[in-house]
Protein backbone atom coordinates (compact mmCIF):
# COMPACT_ATOMS: atom_id res chain seq x y z
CA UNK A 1 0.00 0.00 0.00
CA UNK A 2 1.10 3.51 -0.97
CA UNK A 3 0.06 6.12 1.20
CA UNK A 4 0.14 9.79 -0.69
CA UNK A 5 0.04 12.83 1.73
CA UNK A 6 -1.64 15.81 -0.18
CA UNK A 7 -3.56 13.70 -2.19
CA UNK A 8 -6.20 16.28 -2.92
CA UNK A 9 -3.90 18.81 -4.32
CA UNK A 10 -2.99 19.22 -8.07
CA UNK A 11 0.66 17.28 -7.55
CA UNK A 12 -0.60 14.38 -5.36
CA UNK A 13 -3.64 13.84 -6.66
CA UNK A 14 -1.66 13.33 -10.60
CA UNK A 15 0.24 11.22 -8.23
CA UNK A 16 -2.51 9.47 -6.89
CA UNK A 17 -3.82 8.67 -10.83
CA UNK A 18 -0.59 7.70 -12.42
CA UNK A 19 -0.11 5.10 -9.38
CA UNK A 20 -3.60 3.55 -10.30
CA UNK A 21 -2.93 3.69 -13.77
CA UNK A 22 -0.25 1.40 -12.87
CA UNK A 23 -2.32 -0.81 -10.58
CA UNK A 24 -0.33 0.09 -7.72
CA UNK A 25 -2.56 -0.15 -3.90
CA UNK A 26 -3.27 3.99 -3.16
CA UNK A 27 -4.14 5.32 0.29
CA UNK A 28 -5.05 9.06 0.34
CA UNK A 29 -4.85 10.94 3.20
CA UNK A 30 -7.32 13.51 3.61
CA UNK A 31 -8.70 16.06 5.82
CA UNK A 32 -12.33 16.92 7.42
CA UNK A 33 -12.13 20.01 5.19
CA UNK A 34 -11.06 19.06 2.16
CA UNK A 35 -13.10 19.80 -1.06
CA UNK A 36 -15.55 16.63 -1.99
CA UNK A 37 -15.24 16.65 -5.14
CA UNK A 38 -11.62 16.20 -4.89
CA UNK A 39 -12.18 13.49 -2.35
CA UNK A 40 -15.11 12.12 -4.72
CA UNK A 41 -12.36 12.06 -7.39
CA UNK A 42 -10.02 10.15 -5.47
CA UNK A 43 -12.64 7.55 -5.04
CA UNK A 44 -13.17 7.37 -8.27
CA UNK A 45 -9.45 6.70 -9.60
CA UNK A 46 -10.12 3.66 -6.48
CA UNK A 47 -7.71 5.24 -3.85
CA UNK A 48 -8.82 4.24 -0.29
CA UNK A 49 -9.09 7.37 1.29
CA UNK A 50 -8.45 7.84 4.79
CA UNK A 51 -9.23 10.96 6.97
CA UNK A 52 -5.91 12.46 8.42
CA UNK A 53 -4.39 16.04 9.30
CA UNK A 54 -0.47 16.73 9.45
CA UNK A 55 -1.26 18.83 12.56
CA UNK A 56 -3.01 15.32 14.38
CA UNK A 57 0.23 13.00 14.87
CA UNK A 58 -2.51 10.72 16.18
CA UNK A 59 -4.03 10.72 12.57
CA UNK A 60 -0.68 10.16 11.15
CA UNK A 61 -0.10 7.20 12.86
CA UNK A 62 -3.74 5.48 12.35
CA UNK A 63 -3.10 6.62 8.27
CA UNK A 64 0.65 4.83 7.88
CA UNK A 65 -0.79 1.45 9.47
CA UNK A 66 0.07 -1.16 6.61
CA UNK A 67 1.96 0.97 4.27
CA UNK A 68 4.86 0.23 2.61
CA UNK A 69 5.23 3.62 1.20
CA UNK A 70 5.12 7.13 1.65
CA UNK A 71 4.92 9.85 -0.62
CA UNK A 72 4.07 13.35 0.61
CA UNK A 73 3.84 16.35 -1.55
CA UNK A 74 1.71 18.42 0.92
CA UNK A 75 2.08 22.32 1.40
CA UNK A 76 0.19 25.03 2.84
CA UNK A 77 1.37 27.46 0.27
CA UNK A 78 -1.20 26.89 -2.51
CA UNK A 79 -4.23 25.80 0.13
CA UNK A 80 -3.86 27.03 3.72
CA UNK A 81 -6.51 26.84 5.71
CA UNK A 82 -7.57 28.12 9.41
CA UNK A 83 -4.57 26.93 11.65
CA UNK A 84 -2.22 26.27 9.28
CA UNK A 85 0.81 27.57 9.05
CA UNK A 86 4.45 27.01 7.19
CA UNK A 87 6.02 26.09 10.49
CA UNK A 88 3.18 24.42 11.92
CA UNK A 89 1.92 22.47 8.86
CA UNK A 90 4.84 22.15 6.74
CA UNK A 91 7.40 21.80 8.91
CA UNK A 92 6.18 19.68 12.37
CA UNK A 93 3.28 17.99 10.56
CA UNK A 94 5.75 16.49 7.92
CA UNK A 95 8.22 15.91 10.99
CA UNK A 96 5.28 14.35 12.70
CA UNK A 97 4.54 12.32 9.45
CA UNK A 98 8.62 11.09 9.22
CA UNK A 99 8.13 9.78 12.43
CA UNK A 100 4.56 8.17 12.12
CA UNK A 101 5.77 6.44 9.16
CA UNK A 102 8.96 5.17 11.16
CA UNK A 103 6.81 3.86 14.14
CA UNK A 104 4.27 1.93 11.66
CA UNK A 105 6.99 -0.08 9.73
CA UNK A 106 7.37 1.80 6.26
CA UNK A 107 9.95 1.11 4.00
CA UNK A 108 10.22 4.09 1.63
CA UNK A 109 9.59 7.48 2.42
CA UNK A 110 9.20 9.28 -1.25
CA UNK A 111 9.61 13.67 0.18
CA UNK A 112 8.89 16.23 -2.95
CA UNK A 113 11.21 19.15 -1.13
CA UNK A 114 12.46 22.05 -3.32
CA UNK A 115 15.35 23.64 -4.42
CA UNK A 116 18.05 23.58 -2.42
CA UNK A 117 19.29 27.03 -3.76
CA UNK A 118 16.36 28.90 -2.80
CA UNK A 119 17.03 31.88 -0.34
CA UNK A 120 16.05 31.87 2.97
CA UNK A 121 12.42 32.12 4.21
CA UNK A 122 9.87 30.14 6.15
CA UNK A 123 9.66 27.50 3.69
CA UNK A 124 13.05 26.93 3.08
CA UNK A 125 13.42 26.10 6.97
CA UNK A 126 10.89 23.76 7.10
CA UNK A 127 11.83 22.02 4.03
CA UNK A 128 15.72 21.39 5.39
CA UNK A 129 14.13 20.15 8.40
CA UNK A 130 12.14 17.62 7.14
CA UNK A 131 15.09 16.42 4.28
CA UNK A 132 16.98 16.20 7.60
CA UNK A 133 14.29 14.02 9.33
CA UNK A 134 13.81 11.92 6.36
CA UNK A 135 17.62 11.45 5.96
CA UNK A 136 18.05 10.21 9.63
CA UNK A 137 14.72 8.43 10.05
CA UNK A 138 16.81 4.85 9.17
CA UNK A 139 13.91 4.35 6.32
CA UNK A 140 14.87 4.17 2.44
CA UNK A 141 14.12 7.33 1.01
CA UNK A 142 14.29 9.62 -2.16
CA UNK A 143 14.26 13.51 -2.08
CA UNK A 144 12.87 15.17 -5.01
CA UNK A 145 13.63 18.65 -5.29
CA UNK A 146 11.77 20.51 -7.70
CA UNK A 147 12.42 24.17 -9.62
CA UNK A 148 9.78 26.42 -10.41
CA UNK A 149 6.24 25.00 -10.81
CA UNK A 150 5.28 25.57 -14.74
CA UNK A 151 1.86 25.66 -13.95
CA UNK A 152 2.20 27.99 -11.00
CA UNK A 153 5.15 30.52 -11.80
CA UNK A 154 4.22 30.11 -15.58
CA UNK A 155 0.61 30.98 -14.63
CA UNK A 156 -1.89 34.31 -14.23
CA UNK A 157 -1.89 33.36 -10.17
CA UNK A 158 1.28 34.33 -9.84
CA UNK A 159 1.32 37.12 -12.48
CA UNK A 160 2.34 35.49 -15.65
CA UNK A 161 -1.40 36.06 -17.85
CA UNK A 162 -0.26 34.72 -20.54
CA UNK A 163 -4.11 34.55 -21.92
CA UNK A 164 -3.95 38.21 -22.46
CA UNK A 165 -0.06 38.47 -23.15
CA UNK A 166 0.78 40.38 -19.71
CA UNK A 167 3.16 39.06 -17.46
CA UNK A 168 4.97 40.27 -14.38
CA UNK A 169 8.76 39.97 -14.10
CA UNK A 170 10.53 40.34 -10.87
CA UNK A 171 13.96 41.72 -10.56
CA UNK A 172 15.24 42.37 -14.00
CA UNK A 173 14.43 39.35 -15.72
CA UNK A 174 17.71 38.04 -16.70
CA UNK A 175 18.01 35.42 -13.80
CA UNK A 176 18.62 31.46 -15.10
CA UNK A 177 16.30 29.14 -13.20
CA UNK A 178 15.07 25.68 -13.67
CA UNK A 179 11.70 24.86 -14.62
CA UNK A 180 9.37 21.78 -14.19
CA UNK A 181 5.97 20.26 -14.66
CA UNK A 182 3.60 18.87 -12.28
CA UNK A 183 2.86 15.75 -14.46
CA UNK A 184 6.61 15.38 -14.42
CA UNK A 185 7.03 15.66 -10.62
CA UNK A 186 4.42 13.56 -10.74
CA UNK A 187 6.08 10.92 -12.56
CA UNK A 188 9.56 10.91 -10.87
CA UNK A 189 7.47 10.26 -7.48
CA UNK A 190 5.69 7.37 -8.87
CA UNK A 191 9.16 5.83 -10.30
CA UNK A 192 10.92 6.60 -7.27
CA UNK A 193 8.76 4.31 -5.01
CA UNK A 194 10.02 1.23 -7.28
CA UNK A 195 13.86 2.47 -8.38
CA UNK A 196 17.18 0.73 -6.85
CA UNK A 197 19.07 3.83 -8.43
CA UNK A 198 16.49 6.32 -6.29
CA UNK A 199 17.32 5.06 -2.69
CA UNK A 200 18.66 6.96 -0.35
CA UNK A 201 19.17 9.72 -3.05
CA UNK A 202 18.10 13.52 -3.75
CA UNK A 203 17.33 14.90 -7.17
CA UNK A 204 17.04 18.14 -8.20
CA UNK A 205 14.08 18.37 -10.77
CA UNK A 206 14.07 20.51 -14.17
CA UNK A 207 14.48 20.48 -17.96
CA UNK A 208 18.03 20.77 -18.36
CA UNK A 209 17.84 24.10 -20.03
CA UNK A 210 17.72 27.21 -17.49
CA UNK A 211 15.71 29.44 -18.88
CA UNK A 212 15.60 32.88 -17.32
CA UNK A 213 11.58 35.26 -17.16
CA UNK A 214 12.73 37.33 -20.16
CA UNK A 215 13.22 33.99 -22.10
CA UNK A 216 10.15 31.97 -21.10
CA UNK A 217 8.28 35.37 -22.35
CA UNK A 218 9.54 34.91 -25.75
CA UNK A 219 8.71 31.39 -25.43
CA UNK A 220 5.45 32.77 -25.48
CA UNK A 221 5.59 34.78 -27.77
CA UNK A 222 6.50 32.78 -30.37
CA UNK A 223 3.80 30.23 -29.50
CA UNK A 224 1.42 32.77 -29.02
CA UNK A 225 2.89 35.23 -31.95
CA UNK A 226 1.94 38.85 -30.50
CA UNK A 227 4.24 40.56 -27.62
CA UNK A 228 3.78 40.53 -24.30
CA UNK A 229 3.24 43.86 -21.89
CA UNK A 230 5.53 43.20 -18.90
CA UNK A 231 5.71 44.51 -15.84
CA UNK A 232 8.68 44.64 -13.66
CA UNK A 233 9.22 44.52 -9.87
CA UNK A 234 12.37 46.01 -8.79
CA UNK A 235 14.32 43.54 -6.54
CA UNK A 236 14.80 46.36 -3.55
CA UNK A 237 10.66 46.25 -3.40
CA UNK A 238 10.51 42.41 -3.06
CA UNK A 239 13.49 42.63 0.09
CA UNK A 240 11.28 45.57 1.41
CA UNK A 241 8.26 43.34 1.27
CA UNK A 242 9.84 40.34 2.57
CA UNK A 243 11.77 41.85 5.57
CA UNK A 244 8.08 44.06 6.59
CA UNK A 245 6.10 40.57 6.01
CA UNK A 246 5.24 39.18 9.64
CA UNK A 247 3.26 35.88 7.87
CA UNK A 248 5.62 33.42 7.38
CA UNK A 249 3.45 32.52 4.04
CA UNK A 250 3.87 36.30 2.84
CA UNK A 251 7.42 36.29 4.01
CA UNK A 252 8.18 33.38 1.55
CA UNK A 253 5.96 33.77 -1.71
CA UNK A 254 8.09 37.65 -1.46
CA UNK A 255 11.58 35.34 -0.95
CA UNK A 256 10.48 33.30 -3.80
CA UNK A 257 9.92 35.86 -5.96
CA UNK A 258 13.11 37.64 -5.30
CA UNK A 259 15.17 34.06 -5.79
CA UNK A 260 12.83 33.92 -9.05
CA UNK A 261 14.37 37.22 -10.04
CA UNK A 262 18.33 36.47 -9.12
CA UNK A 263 18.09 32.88 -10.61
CA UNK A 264 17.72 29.69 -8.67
CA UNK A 265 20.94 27.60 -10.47
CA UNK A 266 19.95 23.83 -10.40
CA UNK A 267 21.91 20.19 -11.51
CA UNK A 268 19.23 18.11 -13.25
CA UNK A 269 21.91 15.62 -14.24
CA UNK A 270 21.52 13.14 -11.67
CA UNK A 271 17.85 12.66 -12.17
CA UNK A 272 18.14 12.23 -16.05
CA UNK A 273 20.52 9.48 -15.95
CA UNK A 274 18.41 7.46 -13.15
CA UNK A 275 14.69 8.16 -14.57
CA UNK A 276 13.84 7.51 -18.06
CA UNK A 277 11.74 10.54 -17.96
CA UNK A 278 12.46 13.42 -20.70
CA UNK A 279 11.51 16.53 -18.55
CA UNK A 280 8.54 19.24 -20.47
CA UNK A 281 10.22 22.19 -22.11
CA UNK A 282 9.08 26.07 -21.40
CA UNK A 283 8.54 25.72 -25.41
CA UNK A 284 6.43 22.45 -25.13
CA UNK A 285 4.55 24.29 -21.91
CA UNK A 286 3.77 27.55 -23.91
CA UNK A 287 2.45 25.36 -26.90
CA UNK A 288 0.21 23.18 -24.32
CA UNK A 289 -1.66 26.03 -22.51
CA UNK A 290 -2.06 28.64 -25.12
CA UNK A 291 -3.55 25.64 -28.29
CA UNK A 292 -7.29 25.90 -26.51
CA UNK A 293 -6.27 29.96 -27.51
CA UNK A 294 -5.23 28.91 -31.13
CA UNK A 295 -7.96 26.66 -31.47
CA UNK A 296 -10.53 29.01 -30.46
């Protein structure tokens, strides 16, 4: 049995599908709150779902009984709700979940981290904490470390509209970082749970070809052929904003956006020699989300 922590968000529930596609036994863990159609979903794909909170150790434990497997992609970031918090949720629930896991006999313990280049914030804590947990827990694990979300940093929600050719660039555009998709994520977590060459390892995750805000836009435009209206957000305002932030989930997305801006440098090597997976390209992204545009 796999259990998949954050099964209701976009990352683990693609997990949660690919694993069934492959007949693989799915647990899902989620909450009181969460959505019901998302749950509904779940049940539909025929993942066992299992009510669980990362701030309930008690939960955590009752969830990991008869699992072989872990995977957790869970983050406030994209769906906090009342008591949640980065260090709170993020940070001790995942700790909480390292050690539930532990105590109830699992093997594998699959963590999607990020970046390990990011700057420092709330997140970045809380992520190094939990790598750190995982690492010493005495379980087989794999690390994934992600770059920038496609679907999120490439997206209107965090200022990229590429349906109406407007995008926001932070610092001055020219920083290299690495991108990736969610499917892809997706699909490095689902090989990971079966790989020799993935235990006890870290990866960092992204198409092999940096691409820095200024070049993604002309990715764009190409696809999209007509020019983009940009705006740009000095660096010095994003600092400002981050040091005045007293939310740890403000004081991070501001971080973020700043390492966005100076370039996040990443090794994708590792990760393309051990998975047959050929990461999704800024180009191929651009092409993807703006056809329905074409087409219409």
């Amino acid at each position: 049995m796999i259990l998949v922590v954050g099964s209701t968000g976009i990352l683990g529930g693609e997990i949660c599908r690919r694993l069934r596609k492959a007949g693989q036994p799915v647990r899902g863990l989620v909450r009181s709150t969460s959505a019901e159609e998302k749950v509904a979903r779940l049940k539909t794909m025929g993942v066992e779902t299992v009510l669980g909170d990362l701030r309930d150790p008690t939960t955590l434990q009752a969830a990991c009984q008869g699992v072989d497997t872990v995977i957790t992609t869970a983050t406030t970031t994209m769906s906090m709700q009342p008591g949640d918090s980065i260090p709170v949720t993020d940070q001790q629930g995942q700790v909480d979940l390292v050690k539930a896991a532990r105590h109830a006999g699992v093997k594998r313990f699959v963590y999607v981290s990020y970046a390990p280049n990011m700057e420092p914030c709330p997140l970045t804590t809380a992520k190094s904490t939990v790598e750190q947990a995982v690492i010493s827990s005495g379980m087989e694990y794999t690390i994934l470390r992600p770059g920038f979300f496609m679907e999120i940093w490439v997206s209107p929600a965090l200022g990229f509209d590429y349906p109406n050719a407007k995008a926001t660039i932070y610092g001055d555009g020219h920083g290299k970082n690495g991108y990736i998709s969610v499917g892809d994520v997706a699909q490095y977590a689902v090989e990971s749970v079966s790989s020799p060459a993935a235990k006890n390892a870290c990866f960092d995750l992204c198409h092999p070809q940096l691409a820095s805000q200024l070049e993604v836009v002309h990715a764009f435009e190409i696809a999209g052929g007509k020019p983009f209206e940009l705006n740009f957000v000095p660096a010095a305002a994003l600092e400002a904003q981050a040091a005045a932030a007293t939310d740890p989930l403000q004081k991070t997305f501001a971080t973020l956006m700043h390492s966005l801006g100076s370039g996040v440098l990443q090794d994708p090597g590792d990760a393309l020699r051990v998975f047959a997976i050929t990461p999704v390209s800024i180009e191929d992204y651009a092409r993807r989300v703006l056809e329905p545009q074409a087409v219409g």
